[in-house]
Protein backbone atom coordinates (compact mmCIF):
# COMPACT_ATOMS: atom_id res chain seq x y z
CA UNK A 1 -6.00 24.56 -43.82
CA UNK A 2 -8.41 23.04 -41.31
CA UNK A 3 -6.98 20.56 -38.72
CA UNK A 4 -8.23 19.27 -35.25
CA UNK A 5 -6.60 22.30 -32.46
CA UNK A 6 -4.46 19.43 -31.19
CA UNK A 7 -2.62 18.90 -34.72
CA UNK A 8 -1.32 22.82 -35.22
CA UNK A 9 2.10 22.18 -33.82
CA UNK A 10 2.50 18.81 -35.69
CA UNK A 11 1.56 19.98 -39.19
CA UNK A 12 3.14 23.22 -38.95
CA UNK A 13 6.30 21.09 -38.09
CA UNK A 14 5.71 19.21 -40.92
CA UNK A 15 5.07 22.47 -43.19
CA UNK A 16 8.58 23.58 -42.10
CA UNK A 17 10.40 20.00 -42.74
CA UNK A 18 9.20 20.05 -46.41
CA UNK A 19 9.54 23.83 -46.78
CA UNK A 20 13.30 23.43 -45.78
CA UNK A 21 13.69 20.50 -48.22
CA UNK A 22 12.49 22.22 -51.20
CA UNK A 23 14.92 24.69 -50.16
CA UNK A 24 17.80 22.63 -49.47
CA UNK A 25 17.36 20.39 -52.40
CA UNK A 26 16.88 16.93 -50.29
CA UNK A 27 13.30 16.77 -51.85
CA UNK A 28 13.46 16.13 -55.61
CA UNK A 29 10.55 17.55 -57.15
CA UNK A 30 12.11 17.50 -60.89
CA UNK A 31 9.50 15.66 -62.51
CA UNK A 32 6.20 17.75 -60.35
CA UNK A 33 8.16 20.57 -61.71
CA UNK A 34 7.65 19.18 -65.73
CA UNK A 35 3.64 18.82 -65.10
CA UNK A 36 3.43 21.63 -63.75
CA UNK A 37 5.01 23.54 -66.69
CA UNK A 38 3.28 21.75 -69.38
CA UNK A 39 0.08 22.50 -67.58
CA UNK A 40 0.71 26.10 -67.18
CA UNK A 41 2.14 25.81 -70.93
CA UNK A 42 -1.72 24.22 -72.23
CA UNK A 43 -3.85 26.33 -69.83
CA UNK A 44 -1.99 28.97 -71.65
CA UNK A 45 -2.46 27.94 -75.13
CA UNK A 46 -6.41 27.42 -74.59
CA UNK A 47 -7.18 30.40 -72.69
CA UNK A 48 -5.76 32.44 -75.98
CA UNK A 49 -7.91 31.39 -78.23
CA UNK A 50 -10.53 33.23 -75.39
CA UNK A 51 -11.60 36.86 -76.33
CA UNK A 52 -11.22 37.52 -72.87
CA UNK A 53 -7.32 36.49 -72.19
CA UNK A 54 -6.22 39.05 -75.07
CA UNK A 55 -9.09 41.45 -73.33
CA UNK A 56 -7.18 41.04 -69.77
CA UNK A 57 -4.05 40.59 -71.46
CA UNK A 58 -4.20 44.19 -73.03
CA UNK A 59 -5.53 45.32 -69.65
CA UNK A 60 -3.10 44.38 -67.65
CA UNK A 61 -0.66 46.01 -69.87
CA UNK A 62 -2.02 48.75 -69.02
CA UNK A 63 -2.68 48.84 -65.98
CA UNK A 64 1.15 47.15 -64.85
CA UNK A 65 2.81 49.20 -66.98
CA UNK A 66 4.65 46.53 -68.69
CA UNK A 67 7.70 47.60 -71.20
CA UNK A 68 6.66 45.06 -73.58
CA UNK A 69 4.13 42.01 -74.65
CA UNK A 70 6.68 39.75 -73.05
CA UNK A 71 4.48 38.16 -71.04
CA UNK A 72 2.68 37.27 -73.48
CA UNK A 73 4.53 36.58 -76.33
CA UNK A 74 7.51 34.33 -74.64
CA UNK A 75 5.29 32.91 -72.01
CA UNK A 76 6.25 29.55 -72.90
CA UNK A 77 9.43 29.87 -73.12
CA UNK A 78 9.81 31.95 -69.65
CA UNK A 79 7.91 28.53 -68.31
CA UNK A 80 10.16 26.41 -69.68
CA UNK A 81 12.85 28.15 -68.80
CA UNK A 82 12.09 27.21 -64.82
CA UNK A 83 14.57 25.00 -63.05
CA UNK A 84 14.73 23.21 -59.85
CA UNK A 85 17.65 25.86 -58.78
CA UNK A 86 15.27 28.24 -59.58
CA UNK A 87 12.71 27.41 -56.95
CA UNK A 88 15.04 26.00 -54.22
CA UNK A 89 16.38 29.64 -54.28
CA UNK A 90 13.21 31.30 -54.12
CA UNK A 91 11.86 28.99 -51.47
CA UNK A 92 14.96 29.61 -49.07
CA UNK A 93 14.65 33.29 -49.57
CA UNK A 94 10.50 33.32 -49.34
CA UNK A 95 10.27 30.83 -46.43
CA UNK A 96 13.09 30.38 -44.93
CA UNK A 97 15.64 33.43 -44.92
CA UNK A 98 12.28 35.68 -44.60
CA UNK A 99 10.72 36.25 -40.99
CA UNK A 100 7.72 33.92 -40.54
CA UNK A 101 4.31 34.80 -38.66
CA UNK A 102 1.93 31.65 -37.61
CA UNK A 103 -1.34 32.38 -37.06
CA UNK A 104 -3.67 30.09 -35.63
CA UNK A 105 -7.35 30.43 -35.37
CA UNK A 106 -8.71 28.21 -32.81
CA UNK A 107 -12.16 27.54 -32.00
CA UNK A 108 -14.10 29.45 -29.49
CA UNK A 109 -14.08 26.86 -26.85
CA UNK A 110 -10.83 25.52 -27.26
């Protein structure tokens, strides 16, 4: 993201505060959860009627080595199937249980 130098430590505080609420379940993010399924749910619907999903769809195959057309064939359900629980846990073990590096590019003549 692209701040003013002075506002790193601020919105990187601010990152961490909402990070650690996702986690801890104080921030209730049910119903961004829902529109974010059904979108990924109607993306997914139009982009098969596409020659090229079922192109990059047998591709990946593939190329992943998948067992099975799984991700394919029960996409929707493995979207629905999401739950809050689901990413609070991921969230504490992706950014909060796992060491963290900032990085901060300020300008030359800072």
């Amino acid at each position: 993201m692209v701040c003013k130098p002075s506002d790193v430590d601020q919105i990187a505080s601010e990152i961490k505060t909402i990070l650690n609420g996702l986690a801890s379940g104080e921030i209730n993010f049910s119903e961004d959860l829902e529109k974010v399924k059904t979108n990924l749910n109607n993306t997914f619907n139009i982009n098969k009627q596409k020659n090229s999903f079922w192109t990059k769809s047998i591709r990946n195959y593939y190329f992943n080595h998948y067992k099975n057309w799984d991700f394919v064939t029960d996409f929707e359900s493995m979207v629905n199937k999401i739950s809050k629980k689901d990413i609070e846990k991921l969230a504490k073990k992706y950014f909060i249980k796992t060491p963290q590096i900032k990085a901060v590019l300020y300008p030359e003549n800072y």
